[in-house]
Protein backbone atom coordinates (compact mmCIF):
# COMPACT_ATOMS: atom_id res chain seq x y z
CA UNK A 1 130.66 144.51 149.47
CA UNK A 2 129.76 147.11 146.81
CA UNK A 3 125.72 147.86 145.93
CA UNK A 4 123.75 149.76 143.61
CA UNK A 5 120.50 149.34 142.11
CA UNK A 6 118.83 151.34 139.61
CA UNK A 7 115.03 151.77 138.78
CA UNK A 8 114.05 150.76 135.06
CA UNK A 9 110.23 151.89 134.01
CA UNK A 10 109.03 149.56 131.23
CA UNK A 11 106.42 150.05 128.60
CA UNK A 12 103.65 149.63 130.89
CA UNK A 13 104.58 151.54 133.78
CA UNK A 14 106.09 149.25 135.84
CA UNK A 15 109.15 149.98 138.01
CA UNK A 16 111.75 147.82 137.80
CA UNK A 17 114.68 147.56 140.92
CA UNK A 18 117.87 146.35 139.01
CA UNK A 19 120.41 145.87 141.44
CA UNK A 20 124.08 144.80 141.46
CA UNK A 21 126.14 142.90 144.79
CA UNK A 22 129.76 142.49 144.10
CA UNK A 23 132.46 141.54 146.73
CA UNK A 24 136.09 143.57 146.11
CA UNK A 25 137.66 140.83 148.29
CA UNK A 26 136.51 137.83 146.63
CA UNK A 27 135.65 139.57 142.93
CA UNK A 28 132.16 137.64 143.67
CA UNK A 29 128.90 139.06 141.58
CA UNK A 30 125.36 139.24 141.42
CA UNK A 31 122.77 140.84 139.52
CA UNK A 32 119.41 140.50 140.04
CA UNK A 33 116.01 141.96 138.83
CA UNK A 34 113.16 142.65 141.25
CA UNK A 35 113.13 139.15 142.97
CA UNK A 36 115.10 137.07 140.39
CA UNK A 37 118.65 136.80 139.88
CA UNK A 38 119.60 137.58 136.57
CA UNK A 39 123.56 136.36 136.87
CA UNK A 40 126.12 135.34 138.67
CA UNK A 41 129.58 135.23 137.92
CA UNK A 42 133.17 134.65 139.91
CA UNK A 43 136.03 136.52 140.32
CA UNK A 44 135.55 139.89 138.36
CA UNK A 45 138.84 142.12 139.25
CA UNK A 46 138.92 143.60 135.82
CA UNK A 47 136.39 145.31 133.58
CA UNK A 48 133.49 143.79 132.55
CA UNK A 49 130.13 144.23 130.76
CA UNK A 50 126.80 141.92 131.55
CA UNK A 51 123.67 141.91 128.60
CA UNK A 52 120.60 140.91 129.65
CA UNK A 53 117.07 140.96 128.33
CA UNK A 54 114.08 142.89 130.06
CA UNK A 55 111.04 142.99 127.99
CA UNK A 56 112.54 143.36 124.98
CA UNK A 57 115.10 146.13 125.86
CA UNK A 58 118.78 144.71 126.37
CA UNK A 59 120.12 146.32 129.61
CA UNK A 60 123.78 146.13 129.73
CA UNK A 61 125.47 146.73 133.33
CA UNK A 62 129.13 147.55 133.17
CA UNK A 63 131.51 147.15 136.16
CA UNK A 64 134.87 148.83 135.30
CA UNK A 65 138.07 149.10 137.82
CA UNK A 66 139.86 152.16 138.60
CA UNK A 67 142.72 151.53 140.16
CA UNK A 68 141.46 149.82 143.34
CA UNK A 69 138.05 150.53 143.28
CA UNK A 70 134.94 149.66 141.10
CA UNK A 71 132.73 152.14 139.28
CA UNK A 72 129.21 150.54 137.79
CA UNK A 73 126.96 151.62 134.96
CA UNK A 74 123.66 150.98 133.79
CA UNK A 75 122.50 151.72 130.12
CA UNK A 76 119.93 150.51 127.60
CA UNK A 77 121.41 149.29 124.61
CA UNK A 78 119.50 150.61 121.60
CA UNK A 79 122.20 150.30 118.94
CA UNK A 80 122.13 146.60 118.61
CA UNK A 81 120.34 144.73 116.32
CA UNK A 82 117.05 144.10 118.76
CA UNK A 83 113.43 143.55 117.57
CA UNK A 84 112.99 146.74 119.82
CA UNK A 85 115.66 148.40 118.01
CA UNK A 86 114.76 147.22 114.68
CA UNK A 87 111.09 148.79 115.48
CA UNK A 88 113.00 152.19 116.36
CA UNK A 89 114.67 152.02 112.89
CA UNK A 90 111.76 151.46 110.90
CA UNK A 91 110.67 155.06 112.38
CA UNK A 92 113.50 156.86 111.29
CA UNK A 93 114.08 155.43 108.12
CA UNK A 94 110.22 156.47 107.40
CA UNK A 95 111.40 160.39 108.71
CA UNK A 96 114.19 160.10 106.21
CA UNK A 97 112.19 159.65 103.47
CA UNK A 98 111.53 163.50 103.58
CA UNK A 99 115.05 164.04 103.24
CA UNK A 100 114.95 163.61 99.37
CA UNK A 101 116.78 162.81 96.53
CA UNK A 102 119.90 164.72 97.05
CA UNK A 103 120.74 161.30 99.11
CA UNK A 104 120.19 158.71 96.25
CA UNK A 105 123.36 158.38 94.82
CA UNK A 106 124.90 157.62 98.35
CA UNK A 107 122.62 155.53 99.19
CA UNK A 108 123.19 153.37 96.02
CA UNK A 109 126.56 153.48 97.27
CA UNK A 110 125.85 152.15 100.15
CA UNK A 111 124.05 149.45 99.12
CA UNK A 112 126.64 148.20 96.85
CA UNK A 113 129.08 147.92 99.65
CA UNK A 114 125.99 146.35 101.71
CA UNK A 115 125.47 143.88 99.19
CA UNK A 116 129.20 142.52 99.13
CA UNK A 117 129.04 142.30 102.84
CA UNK A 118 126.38 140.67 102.86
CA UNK A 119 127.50 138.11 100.29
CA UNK A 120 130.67 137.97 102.31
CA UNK A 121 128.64 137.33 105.59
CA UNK A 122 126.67 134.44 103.98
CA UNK A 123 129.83 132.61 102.83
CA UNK A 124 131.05 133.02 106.26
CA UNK A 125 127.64 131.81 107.76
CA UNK A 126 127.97 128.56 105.30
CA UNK A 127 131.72 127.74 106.47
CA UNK A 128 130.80 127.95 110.19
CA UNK A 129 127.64 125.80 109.89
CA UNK A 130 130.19 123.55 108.10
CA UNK A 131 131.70 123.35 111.72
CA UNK A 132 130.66 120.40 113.98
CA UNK A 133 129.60 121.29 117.72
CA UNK A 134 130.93 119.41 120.71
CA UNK A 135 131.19 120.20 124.38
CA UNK A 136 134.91 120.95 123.81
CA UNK A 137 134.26 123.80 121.48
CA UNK A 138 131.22 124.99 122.42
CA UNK A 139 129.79 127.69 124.76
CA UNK A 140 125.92 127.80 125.75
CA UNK A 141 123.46 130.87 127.05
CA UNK A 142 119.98 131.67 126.88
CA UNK A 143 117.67 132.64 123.92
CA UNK A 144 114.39 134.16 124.11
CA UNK A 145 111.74 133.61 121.75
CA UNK A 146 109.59 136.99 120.41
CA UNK A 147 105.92 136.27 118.67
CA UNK A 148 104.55 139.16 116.37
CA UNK A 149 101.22 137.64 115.67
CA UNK A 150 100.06 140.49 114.03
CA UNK A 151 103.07 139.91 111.22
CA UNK A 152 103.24 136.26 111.62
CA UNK A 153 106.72 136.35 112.38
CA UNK A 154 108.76 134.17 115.18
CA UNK A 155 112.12 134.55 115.95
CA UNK A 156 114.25 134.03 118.64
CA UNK A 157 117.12 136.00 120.38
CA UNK A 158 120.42 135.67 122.15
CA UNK A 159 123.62 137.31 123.32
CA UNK A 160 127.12 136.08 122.36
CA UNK A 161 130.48 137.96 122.89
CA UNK A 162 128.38 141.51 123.82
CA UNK A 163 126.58 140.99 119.96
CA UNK A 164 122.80 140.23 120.04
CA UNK A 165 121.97 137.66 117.29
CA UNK A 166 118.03 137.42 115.76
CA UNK A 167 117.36 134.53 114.25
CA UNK A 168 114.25 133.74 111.95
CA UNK A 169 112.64 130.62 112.72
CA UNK A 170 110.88 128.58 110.71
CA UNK A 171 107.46 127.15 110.24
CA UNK A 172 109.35 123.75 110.21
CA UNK A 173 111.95 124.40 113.30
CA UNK A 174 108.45 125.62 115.00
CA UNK A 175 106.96 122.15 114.29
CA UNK A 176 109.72 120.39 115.72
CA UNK A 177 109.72 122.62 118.62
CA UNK A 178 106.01 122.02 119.61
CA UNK A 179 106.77 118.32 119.12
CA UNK A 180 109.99 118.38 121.44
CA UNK A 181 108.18 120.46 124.59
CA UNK A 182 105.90 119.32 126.78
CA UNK A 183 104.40 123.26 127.04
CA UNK A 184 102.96 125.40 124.58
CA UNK A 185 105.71 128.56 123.40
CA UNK A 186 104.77 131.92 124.38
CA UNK A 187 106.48 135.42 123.75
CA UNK A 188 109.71 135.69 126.09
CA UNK A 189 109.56 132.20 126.44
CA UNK A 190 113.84 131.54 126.99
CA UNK A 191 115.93 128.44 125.89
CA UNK A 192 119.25 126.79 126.31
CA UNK A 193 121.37 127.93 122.82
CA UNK A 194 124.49 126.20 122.38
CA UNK A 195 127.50 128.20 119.86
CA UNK A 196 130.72 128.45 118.18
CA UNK A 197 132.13 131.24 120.16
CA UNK A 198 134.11 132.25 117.17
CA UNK A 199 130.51 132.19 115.01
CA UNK A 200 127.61 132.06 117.02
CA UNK A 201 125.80 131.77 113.95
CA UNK A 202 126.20 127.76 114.50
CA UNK A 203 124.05 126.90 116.87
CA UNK A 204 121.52 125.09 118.26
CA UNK A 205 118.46 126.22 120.35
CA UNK A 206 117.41 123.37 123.25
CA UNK A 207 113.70 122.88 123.38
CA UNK A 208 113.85 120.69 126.28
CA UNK A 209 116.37 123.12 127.97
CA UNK A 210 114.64 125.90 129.45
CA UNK A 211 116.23 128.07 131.27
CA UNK A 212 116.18 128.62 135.39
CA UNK A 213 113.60 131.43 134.72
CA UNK A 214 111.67 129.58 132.82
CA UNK A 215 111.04 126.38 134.71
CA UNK A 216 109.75 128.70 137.17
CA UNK A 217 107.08 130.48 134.42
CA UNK A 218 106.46 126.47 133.59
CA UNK A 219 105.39 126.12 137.74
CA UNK A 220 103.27 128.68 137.74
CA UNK A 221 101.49 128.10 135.00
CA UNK A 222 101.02 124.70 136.44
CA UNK A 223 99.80 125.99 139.34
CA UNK A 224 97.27 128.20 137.96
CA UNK A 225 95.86 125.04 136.13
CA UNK A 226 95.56 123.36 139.27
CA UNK A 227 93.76 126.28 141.18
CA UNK A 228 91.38 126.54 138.22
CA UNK A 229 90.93 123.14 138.14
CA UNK A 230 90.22 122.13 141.64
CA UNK A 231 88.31 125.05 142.94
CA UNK A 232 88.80 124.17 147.14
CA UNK A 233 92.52 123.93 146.01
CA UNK A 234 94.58 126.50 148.02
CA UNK A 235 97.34 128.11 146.38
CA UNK A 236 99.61 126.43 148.80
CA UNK A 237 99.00 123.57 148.59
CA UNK A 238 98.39 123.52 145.20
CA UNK A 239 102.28 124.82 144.42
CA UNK A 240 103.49 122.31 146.91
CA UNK A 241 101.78 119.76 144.45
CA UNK A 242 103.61 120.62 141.35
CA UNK A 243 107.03 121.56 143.37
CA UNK A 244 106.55 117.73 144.26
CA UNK A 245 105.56 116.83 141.32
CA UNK A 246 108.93 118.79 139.20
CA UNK A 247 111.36 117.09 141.96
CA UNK A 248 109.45 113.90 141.40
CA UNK A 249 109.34 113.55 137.77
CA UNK A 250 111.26 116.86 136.80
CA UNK A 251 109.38 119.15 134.05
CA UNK A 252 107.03 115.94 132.77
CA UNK A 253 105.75 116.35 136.30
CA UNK A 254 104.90 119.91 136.02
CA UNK A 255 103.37 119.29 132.94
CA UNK A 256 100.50 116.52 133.88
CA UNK A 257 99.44 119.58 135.91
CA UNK A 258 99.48 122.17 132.97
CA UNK A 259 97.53 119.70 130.94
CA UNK A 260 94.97 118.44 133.49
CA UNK A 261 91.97 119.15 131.62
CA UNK A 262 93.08 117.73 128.29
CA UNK A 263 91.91 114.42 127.21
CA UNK A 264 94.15 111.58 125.61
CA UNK A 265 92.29 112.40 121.98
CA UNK A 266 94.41 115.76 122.38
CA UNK A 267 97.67 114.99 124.24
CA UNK A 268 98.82 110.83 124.62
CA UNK A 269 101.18 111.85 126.66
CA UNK A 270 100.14 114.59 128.85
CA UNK A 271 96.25 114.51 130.13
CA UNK A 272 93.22 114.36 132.31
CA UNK A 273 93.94 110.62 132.95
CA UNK A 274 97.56 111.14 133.24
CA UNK A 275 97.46 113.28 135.92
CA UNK A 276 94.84 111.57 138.21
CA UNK A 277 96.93 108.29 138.00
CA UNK A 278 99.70 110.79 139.42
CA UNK A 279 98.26 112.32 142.67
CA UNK A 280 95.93 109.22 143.28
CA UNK A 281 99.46 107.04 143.29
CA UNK A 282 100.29 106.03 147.10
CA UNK A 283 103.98 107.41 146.34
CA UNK A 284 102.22 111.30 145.31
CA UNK A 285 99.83 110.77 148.18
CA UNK A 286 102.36 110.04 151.04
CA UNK A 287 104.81 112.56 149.76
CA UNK A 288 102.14 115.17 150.06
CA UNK A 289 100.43 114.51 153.55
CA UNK A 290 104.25 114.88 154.48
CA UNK A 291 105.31 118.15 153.12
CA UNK A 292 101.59 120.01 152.03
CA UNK A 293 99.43 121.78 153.99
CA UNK A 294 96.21 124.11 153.49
């Protein structure tokens, strides 16, 4: 069994233990990030290269094969088009600017060529979103959603075939997003995204899809409610409540939780009432002098 782990340092300091476990005998894999495991795949004799999101770097771990051993790498990918990235960018094209205009005429140049690309690329966007997705032609990952409140911008991002793809999202696909979840959307929020692997520009971004990650942020949010909430609650016992409730009920569960102290005026669906019917029920109330303790 092969192992290595490397420490990444984000923004704020933090030190984080990315660490790869990968079995020569049964070409077995994991990767994991502090306490979470970031993928898993089968069967990896040949070379290979994994893109993840931390933050909002994309870490890329390559496993190649020489001959009949493995060799593993660890980089930060700041080439691709990333909000991180695009932020980097912005800086130098602002140094350039001192450059002068001994540049201008390539420049123009370069944007003609630019500009028939881009035409080109937008034809080729309208023919793929001509394409119909089904199960049978279709491949799915995870997308995670970046909010720049201070430019008013949303957009959400995803890896397909080793390319990172932003995608703008509108004030109206918002709307329909906040109808669709039972949670509010925060920044690095991640979604099911399902895509033409020959265009991943047709697509489809799951609301109600979070990913394994995810439903876990959903729990403890839920449980944080629930502590607030009910101050002689212990933490315990309090996330054996909504770990009840989500195998219960599934995320609708975990919600009544998150939305405990909202009243039907705000949410029909998910409130104050809502969730007392739920752990006052006799099937809630025998499930949890079974399994919860303080």
């Amino acid at each position: 069994m092969n192992k290595f782990n490397w420490i990444y340092v984000d923004d704020t300091g933090k030190k984080n233990t990315i660490g790869i476990m990968h079995s020569v005998k049964s070409g077995h894999l994991l990767i994991y990030c502090n306490t979470k495991i970031i993928r898993v795949d089968f069967q990896v004799f040949q070379n290979k290269t994994y893109s993840f999101f931390i933050e909002e770097e994309l870490i890329e771990i390559v496993v190649e094969r020489k001959g009949n051993q493995f060799a593993y790498g660890f980089d930060i990918n700041k080439e691709v088009d990333t909000p991180r990235n695009q932020f980097r960018k912005q800086q130098e094209r602002k140094n350039l600017k001192m450059i002068g205009l001994f540049f201008i005429g390539f420049f123009l140049f370069i944007g003609v060529i630019a500009m028939y690309v881009a035409k080109n690329r937008q034809e080729n966007k309208a023919l793929a979103k001509s394409m119909i997705l089904s199960p049978e032609n279709s491949d799915t990952t995870f997308a995670k959603v970046f909010i720049d409140s201070t430019q008013y911008k949303k957009n959400y991002s995803f890896v397909a075939n080793n390319q990172v793809y932003n995608i703008p999202i509108s004030n109206l696909l918002w709307q329909e997003a906040q109808q669709e979840l039972f949670f509010p959307i925060e920044s690095n929020d991640e979604f099911t995204i399902v895509f033409l692997p020959k265009n991943p520009y047709n697509h489809q971004i799951k609301w109600n899809h979070p990913s394994p990650q995810q439903i876990e942020l959903y729990k403890k949010r839920a449980i944080q409610q629930e502590i607030t909430h009910n101050k002689n609650r212990a933490i315990q016992k309090a996330r054996c409540y909504v770990d009840y409730a989500y195998q219960a009920k599934g995320l609708k569960g975990v919600a009544l939780f998150y939305h405990q102290d909202r009243s039907e005026n705000i949410h029909k669906t998910f409130n104050s009432n809502a969730y007392k019917r739920l752990i006052r029920s006799i099937p809630f109330k025998k499930a949890v002098e079974q399994r919860c303790w303080e």
